[in-house]
PDB file of N, CA and C in Angstrom:
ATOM      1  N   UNK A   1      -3.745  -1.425  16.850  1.00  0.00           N
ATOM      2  CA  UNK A   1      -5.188  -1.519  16.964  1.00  0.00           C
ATOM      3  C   UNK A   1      -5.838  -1.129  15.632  1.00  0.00           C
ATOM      4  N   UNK A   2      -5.039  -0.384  15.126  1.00  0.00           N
ATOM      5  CA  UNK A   2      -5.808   0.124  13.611  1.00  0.00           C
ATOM      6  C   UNK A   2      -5.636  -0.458  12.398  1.00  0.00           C
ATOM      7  N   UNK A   3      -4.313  -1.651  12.432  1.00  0.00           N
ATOM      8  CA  UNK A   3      -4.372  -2.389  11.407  1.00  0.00           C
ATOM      9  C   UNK A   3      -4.879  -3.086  11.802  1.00  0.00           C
ATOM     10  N   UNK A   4      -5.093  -3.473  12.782  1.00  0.00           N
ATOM     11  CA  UNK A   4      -6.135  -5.045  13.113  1.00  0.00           C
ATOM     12  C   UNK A   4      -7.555  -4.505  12.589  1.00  0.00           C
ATOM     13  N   UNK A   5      -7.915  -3.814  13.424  1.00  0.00           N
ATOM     14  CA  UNK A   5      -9.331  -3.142  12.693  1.00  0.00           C
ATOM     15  C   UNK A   5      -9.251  -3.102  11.615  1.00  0.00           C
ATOM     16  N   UNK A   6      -8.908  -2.684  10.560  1.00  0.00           N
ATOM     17  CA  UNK A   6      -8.789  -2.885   9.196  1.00  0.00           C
ATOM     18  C   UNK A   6      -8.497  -3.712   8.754  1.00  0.00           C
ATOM     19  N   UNK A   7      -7.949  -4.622   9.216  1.00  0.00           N
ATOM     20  CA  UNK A   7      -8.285  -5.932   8.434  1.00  0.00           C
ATOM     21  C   UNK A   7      -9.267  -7.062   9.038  1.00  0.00           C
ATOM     22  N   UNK A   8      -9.792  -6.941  10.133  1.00  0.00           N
ATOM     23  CA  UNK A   8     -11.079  -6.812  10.776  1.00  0.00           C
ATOM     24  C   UNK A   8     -11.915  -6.915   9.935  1.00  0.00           C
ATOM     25  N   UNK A   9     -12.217  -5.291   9.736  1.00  0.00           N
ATOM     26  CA  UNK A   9     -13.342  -4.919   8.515  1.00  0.00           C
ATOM     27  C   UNK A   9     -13.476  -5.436   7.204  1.00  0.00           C
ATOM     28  N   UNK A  10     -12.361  -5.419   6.363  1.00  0.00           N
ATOM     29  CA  UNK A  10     -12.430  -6.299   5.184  1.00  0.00           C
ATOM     30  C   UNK A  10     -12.274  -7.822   5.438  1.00  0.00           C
ATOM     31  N   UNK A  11     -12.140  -8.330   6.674  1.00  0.00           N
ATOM     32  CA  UNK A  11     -12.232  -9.882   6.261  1.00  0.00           C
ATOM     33  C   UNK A  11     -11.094 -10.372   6.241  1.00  0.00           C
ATOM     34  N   UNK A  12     -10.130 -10.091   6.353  1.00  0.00           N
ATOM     35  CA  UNK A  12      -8.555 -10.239   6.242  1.00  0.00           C
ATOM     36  C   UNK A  12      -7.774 -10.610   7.916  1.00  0.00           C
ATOM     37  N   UNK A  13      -7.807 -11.626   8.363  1.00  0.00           N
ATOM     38  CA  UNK A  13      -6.752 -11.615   9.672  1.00  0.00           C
ATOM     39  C   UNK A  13      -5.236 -11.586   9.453  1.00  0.00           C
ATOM     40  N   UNK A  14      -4.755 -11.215  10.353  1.00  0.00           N
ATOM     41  CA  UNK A  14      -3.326 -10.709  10.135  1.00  0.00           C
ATOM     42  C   UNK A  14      -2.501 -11.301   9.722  1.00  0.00           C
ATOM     43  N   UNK A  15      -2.919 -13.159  10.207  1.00  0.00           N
ATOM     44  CA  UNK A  15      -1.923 -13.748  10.090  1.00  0.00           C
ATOM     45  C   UNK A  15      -1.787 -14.542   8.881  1.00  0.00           C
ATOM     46  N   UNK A  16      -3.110 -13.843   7.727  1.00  0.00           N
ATOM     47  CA  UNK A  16      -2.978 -14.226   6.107  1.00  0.00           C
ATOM     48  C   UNK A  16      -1.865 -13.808   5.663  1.00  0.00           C
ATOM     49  N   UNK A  17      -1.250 -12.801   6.271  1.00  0.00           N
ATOM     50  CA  UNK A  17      -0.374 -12.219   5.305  1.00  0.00           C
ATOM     51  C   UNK A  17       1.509 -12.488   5.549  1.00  0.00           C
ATOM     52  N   UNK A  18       2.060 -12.257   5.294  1.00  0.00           N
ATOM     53  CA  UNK A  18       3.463 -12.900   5.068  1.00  0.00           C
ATOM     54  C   UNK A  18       3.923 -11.883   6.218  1.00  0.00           C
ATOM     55  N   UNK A  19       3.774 -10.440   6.235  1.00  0.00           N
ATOM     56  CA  UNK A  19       4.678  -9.779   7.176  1.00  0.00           C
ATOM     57  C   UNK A  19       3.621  -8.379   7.196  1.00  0.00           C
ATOM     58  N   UNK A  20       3.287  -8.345   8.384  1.00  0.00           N
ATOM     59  CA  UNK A  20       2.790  -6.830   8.861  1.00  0.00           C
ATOM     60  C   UNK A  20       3.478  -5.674   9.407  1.00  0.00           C
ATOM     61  N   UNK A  21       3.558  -4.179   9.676  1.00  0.00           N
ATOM     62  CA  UNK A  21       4.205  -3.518  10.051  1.00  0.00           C
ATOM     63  C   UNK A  21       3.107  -2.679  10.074  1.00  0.00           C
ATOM     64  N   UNK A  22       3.162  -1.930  11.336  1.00  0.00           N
ATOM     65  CA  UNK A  22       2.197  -0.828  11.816  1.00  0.00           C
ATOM     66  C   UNK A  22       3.462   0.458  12.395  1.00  0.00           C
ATOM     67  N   UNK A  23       2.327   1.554  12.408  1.00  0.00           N
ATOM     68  CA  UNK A  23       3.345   2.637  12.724  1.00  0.00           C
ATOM     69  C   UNK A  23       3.666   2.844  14.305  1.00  0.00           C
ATOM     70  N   UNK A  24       3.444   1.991  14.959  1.00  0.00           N
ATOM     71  CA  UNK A  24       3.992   1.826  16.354  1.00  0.00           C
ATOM     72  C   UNK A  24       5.566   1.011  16.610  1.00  0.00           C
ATOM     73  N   UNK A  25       5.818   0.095  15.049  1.00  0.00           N
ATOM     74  CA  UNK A  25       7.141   0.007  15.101  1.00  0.00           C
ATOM     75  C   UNK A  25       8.588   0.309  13.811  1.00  0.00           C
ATOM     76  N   UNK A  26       7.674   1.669  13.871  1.00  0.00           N
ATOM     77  CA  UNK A  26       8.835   2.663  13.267  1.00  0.00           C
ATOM     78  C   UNK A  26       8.619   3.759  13.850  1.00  0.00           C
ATOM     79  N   UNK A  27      10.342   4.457  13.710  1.00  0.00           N
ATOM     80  CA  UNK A  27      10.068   5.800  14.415  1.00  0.00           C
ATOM     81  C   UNK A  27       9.539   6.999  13.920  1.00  0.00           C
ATOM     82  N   UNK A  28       9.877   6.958  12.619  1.00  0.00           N
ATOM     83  CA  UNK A  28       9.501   8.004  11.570  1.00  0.00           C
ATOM     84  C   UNK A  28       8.148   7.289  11.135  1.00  0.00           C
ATOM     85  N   UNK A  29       6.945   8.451  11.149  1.00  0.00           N
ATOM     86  CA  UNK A  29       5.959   8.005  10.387  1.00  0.00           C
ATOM     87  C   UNK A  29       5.932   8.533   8.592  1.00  0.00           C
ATOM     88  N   UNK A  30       4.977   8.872   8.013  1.00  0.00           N
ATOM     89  CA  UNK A  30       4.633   8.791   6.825  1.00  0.00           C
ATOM     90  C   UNK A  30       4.265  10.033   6.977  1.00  0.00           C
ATOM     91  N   UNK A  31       5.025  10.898   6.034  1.00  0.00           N
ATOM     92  CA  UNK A  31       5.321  10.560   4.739  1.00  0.00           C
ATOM     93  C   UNK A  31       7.151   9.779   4.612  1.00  0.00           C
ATOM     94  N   UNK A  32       7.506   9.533   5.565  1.00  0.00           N
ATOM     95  CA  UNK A  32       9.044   8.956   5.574  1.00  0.00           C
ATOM     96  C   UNK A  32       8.581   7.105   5.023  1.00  0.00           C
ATOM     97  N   UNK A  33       9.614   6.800   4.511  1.00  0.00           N
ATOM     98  CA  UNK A  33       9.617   5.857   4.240  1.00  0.00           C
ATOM     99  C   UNK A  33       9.919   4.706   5.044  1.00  0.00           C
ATOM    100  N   UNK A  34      10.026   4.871   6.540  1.00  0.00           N
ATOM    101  CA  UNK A  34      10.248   4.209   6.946  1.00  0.00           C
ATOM    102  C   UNK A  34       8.916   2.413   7.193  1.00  0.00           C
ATOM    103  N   UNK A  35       7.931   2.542   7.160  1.00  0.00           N
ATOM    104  CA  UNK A  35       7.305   1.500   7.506  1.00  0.00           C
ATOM    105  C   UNK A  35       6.863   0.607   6.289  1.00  0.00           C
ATOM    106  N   UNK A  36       7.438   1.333   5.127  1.00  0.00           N
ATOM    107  CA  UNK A  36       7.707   0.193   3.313  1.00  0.00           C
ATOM    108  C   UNK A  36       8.697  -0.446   3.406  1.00  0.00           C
ATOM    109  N   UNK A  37       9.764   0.260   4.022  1.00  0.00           N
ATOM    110  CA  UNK A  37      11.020  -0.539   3.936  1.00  0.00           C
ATOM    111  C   UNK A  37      11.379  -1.399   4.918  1.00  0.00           C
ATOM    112  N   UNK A  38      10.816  -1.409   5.906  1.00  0.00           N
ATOM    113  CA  UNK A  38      10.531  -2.270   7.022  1.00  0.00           C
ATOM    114  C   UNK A  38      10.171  -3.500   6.703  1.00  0.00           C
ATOM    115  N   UNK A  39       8.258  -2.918   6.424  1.00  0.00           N
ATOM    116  CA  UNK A  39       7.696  -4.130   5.519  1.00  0.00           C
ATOM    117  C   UNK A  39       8.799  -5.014   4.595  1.00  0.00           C
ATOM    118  N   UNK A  40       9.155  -4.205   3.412  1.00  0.00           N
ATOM    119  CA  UNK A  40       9.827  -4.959   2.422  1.00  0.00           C
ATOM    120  C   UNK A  40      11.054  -5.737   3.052  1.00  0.00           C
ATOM    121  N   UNK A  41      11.722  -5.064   3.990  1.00  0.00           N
ATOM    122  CA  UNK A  41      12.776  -5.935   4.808  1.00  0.00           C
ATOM    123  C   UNK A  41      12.547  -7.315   5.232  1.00  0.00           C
ATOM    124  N   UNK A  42      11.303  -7.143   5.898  1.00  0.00           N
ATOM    125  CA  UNK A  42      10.497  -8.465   6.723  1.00  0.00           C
ATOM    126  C   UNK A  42      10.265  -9.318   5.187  1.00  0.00           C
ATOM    127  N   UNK A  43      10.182  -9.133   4.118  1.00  0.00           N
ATOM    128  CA  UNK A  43       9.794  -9.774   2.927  1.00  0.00           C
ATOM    129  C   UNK A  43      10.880 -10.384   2.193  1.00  0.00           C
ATOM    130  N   UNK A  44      12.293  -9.921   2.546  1.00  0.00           N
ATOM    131  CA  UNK A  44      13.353 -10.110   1.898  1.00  0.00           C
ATOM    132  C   UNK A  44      13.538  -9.496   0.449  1.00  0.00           C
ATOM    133  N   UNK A  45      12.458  -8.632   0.440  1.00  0.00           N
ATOM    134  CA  UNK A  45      12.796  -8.260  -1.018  1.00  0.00           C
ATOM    135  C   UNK A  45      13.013  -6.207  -0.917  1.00  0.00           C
ATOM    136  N   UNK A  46      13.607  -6.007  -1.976  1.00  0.00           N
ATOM    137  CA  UNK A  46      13.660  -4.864  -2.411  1.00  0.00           C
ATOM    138  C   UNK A  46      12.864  -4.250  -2.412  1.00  0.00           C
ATOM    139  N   UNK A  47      12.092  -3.062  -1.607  1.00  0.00           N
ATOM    140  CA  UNK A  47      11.369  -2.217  -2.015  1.00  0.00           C
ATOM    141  C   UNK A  47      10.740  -1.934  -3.592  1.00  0.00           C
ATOM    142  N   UNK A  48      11.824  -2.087  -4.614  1.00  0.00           N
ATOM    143  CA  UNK A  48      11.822  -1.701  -5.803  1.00  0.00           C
ATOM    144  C   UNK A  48      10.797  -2.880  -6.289  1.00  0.00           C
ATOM    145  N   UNK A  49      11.236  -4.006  -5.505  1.00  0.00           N
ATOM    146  CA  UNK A  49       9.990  -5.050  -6.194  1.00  0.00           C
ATOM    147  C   UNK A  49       8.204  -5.115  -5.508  1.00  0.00           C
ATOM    148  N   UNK A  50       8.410  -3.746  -4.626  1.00  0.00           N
ATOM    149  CA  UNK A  50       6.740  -3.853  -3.873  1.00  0.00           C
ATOM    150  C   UNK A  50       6.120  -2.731  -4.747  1.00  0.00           C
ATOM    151  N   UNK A  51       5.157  -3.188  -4.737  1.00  0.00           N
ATOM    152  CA  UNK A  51       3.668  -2.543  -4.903  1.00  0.00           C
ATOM    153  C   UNK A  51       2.896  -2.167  -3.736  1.00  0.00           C
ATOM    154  N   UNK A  52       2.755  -1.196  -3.167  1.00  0.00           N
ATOM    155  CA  UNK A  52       2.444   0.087  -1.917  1.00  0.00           C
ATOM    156  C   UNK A  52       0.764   0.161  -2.212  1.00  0.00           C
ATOM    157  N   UNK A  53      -0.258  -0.423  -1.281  1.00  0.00           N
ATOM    158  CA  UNK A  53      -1.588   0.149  -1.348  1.00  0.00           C
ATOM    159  C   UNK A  53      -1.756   1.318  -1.152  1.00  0.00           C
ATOM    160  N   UNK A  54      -2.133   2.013  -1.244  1.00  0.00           N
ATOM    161  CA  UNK A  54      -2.245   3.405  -0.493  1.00  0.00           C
ATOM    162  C   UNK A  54      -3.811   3.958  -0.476  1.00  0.00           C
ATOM    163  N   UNK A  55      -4.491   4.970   0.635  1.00  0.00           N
ATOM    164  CA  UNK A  55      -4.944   5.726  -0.142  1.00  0.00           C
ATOM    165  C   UNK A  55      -5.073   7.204   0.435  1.00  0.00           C
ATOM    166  N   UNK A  56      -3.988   7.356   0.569  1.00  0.00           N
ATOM    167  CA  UNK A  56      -4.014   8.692   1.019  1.00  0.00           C
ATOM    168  C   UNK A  56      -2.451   9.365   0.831  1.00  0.00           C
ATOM    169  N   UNK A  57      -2.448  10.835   0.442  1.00  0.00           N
ATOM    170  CA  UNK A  57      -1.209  11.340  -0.173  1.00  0.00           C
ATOM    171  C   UNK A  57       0.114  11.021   0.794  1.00  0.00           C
ATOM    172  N   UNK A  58       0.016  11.223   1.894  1.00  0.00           N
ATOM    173  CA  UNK A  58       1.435  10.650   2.697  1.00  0.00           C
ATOM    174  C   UNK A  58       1.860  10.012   2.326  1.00  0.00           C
ATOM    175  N   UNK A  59       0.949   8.604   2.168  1.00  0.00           N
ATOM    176  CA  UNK A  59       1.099   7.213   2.107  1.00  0.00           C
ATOM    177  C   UNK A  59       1.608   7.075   0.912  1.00  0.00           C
ATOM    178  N   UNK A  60       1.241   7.661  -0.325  1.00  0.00           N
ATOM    179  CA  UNK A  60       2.062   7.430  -1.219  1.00  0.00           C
ATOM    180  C   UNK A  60       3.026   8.509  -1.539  1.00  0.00           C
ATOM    181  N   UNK A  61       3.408   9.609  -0.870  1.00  0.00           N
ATOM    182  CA  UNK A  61       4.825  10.080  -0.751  1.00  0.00           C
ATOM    183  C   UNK A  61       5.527   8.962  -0.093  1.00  0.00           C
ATOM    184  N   UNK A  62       5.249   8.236   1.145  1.00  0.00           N
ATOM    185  CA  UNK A  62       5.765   7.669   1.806  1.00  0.00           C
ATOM    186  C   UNK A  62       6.546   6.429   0.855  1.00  0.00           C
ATOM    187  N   UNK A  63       5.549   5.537   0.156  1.00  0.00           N
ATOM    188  CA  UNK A  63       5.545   4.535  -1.184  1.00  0.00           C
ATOM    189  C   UNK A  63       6.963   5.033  -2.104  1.00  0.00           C
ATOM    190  N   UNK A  64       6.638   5.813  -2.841  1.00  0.00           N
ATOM    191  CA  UNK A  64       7.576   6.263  -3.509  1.00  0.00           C
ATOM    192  C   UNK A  64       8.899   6.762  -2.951  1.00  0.00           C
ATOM    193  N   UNK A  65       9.031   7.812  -2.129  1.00  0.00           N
ATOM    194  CA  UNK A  65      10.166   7.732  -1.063  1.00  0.00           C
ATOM    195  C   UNK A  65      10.977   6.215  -0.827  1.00  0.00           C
ATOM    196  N   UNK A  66      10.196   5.145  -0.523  1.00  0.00           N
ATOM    197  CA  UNK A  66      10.902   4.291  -0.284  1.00  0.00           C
ATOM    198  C   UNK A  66      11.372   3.167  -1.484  1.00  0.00           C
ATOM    199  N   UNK A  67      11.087   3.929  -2.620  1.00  0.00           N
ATOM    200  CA  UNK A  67      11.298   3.146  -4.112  1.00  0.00           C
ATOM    201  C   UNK A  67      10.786   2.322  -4.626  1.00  0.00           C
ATOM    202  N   UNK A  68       9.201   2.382  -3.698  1.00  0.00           N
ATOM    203  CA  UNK A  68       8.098   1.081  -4.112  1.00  0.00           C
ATOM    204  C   UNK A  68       7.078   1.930  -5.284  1.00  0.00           C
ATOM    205  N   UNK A  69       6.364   0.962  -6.275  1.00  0.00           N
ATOM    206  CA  UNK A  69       6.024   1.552  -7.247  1.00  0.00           C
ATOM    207  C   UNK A  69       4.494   1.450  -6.263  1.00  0.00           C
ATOM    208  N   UNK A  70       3.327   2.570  -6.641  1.00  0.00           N
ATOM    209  CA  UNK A  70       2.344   2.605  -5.686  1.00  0.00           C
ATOM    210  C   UNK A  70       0.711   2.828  -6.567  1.00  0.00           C
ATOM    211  N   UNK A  71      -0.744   1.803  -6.019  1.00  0.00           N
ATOM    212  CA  UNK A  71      -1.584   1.979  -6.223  1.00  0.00           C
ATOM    213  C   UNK A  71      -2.329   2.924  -5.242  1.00  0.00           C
ATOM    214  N   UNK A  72      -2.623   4.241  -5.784  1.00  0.00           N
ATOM    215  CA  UNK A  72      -3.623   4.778  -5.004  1.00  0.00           C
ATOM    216  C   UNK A  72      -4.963   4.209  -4.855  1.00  0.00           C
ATOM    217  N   UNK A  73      -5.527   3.972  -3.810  1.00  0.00           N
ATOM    218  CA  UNK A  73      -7.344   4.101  -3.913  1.00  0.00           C
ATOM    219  C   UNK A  73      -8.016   5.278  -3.730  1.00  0.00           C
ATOM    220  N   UNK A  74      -8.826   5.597  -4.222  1.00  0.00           N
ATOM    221  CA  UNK A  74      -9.576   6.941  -4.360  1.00  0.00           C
ATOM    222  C   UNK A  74     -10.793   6.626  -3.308  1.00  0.00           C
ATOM    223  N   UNK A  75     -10.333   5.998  -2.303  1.00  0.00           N
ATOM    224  CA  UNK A  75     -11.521   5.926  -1.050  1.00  0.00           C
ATOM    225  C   UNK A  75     -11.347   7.118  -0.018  1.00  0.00           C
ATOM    226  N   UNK A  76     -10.668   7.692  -0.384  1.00  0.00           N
ATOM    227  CA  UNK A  76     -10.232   8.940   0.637  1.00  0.00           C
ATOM    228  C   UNK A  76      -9.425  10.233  -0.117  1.00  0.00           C
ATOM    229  N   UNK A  77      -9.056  10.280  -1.056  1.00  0.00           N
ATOM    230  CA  UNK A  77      -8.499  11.659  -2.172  1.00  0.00           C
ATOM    231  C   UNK A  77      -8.785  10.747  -3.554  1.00  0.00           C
ATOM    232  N   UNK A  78      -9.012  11.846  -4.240  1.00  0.00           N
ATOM    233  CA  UNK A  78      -9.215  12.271  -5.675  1.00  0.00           C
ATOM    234  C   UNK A  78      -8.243  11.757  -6.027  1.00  0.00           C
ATOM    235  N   UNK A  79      -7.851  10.926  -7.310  1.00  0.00           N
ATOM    236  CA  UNK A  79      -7.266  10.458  -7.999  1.00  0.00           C
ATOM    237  C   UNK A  79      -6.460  11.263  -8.389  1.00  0.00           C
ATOM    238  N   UNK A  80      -6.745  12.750  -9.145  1.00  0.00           N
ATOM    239  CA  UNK A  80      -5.884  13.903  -9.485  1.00  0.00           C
ATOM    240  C   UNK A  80      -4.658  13.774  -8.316  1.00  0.00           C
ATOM    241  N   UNK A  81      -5.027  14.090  -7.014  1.00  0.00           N
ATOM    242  CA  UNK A  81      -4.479  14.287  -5.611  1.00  0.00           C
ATOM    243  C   UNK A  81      -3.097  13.272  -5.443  1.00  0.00           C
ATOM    244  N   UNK A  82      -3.543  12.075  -5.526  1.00  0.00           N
ATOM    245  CA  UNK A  82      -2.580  11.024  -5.256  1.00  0.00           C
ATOM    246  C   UNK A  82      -2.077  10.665  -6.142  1.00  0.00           C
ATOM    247  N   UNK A  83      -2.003  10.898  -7.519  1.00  0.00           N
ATOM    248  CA  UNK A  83      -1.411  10.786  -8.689  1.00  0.00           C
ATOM    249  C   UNK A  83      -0.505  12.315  -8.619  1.00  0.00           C
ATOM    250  N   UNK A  84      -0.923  13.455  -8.014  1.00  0.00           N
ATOM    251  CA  UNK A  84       0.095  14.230  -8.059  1.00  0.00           C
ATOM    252  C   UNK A  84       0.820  14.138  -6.921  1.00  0.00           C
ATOM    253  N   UNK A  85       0.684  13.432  -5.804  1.00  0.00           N
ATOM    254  CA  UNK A  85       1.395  13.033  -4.515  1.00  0.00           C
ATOM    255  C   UNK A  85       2.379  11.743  -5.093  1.00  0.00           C
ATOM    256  N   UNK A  86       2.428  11.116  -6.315  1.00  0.00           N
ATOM    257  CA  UNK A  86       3.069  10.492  -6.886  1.00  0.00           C
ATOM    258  C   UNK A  86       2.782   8.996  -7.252  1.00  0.00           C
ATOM    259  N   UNK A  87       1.531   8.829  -7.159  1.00  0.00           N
ATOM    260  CA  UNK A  87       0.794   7.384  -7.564  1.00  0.00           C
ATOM    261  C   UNK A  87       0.900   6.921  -8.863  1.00  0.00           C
ATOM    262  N   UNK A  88       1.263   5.847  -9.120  1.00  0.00           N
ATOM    263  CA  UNK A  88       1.874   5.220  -9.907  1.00  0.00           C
ATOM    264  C   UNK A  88       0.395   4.911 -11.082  1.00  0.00           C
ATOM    265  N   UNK A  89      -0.182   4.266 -10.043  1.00  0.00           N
ATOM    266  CA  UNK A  89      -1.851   3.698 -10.654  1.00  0.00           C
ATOM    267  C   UNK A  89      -2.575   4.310 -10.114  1.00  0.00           C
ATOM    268  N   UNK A  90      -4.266   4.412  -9.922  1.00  0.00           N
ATOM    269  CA  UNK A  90      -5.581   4.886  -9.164  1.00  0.00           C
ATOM    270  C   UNK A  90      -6.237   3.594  -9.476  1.00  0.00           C
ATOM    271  N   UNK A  91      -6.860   3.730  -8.814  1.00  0.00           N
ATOM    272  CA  UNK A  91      -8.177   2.312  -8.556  1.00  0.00           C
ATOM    273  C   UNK A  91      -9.365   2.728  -7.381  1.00  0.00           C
ATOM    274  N   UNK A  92     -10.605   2.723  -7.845  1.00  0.00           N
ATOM    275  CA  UNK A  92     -11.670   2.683  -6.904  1.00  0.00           C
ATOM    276  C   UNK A  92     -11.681   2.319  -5.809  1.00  0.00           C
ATOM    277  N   UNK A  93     -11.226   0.563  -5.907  1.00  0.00           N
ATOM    278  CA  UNK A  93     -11.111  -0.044  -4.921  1.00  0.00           C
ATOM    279  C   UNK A  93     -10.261  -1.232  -5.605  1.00  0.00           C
ATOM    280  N   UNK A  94     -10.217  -2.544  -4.710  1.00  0.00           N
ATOM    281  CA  UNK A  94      -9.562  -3.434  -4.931  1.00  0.00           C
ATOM    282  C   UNK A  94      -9.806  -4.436  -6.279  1.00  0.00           C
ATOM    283  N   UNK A  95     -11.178  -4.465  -6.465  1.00  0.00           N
ATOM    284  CA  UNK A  95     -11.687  -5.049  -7.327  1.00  0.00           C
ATOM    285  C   UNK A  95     -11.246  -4.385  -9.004  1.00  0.00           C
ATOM    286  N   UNK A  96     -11.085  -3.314  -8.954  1.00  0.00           N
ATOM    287  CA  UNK A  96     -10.360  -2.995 -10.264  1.00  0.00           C
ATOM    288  C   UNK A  96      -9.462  -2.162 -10.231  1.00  0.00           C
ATOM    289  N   UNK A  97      -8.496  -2.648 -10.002  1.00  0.00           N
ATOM    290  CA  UNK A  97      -6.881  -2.654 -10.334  1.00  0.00           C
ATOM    291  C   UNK A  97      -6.359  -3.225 -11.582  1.00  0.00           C
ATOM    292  N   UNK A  98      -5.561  -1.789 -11.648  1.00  0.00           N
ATOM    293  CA  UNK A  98      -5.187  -1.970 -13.166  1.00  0.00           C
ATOM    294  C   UNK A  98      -4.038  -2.862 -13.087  1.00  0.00           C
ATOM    295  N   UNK A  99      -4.388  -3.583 -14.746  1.00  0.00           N
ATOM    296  CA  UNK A  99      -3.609  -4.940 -15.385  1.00  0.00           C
ATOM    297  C   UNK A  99      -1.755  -4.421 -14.981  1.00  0.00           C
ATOM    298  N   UNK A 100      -2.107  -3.120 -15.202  1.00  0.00           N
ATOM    299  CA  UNK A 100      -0.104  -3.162 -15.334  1.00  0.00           C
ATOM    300  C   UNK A 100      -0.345  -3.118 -13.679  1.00  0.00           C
ATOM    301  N   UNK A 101      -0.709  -2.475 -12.637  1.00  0.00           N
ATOM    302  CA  UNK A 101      -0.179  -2.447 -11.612  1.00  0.00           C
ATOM    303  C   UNK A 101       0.505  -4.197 -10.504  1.00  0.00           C
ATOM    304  N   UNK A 102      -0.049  -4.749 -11.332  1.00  0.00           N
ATOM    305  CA  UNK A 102      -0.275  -6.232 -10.680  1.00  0.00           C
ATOM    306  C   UNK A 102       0.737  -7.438 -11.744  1.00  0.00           C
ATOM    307  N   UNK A 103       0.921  -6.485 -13.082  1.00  0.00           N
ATOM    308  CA  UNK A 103       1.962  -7.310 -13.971  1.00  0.00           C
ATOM    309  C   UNK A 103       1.151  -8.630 -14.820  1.00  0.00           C
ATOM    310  N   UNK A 104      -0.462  -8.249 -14.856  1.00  0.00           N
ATOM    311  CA  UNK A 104      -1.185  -9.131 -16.001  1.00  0.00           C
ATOM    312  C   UNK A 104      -2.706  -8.377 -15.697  1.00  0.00           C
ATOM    313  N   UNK A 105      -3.501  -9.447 -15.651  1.00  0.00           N
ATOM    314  CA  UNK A 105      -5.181  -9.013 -15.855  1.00  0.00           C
ATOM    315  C   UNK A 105      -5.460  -8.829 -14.845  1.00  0.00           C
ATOM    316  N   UNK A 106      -6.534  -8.165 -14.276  1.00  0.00           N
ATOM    317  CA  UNK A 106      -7.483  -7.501 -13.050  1.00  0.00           C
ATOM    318  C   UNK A 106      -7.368  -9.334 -12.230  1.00  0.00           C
ATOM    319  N   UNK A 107      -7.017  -8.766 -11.314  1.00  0.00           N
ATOM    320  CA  UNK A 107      -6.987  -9.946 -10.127  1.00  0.00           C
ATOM    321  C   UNK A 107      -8.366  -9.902  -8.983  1.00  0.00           C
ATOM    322  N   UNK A 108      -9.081 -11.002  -8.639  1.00  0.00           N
ATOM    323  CA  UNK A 108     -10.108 -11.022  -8.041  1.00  0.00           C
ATOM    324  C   UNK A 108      -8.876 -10.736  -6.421  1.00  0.00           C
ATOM    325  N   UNK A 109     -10.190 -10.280  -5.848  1.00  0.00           N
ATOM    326  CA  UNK A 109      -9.567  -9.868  -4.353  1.00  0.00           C
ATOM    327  C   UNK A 109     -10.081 -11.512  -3.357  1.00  0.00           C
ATOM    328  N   UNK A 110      -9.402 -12.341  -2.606  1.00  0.00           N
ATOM    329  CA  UNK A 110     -10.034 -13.407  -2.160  1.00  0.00           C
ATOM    330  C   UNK A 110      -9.494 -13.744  -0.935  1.00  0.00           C
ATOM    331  N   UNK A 111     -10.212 -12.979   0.216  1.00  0.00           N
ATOM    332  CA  UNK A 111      -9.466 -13.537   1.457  1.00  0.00           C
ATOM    333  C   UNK A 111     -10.172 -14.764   2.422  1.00  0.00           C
TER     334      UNK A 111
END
């Protein structure tokens, strides 16, 4: 119910995206790594090759734990916070994300 709502809210339906995972189907929640590597499973790829939204410190203990490199958003902790919880990048929001986190220039957000 709470990822739907959230992607609800931003405009995003579920079925834009390649593979969803909510914490109703893993057993371990976050900060465990279990629902990145899930995700990344459903993706066929390596953890090592995801990039982890996050914005909150679990979430990116959780990120890193599972060997995904991770953007914090500072919509909910301080940048200091989730950069010392182990965030790779910080970003406001979606709209400016940094060039290295994405592997070139600021990407428009377009759902």
């Amino acid at each position: 119910v709470k990822m739907e709502g959230n992607l609800r809210e931003i405009g995003l339906p579920a079925a834009q995206f390649d593979a969803t995972v909510n914490g109703l189907e893993v057993v371990r929640k976050k900060p465990h790594p279990d629902i990145f590597l899930e995700a990344a499973r459903r993706l066929g790829l390596p953890a090592a090759d995801c990039v982890v939204v996050e914005d909150a410190e679990n979430g990116v203990r959780a990120a890193k734990a599972a060997g995904a490199a991770c953007l914090g958003l500072t919509s909910s902790f301080a940048a200091e916070k989730l950069r010392a919880a182990g965030a790779d990048w910080t970003a406001p929001d979606l709209a400016q994300v940094p060039a290295a986190a994405v592997g070139g220039p600021p990407f428009a957000w377009v759902p």
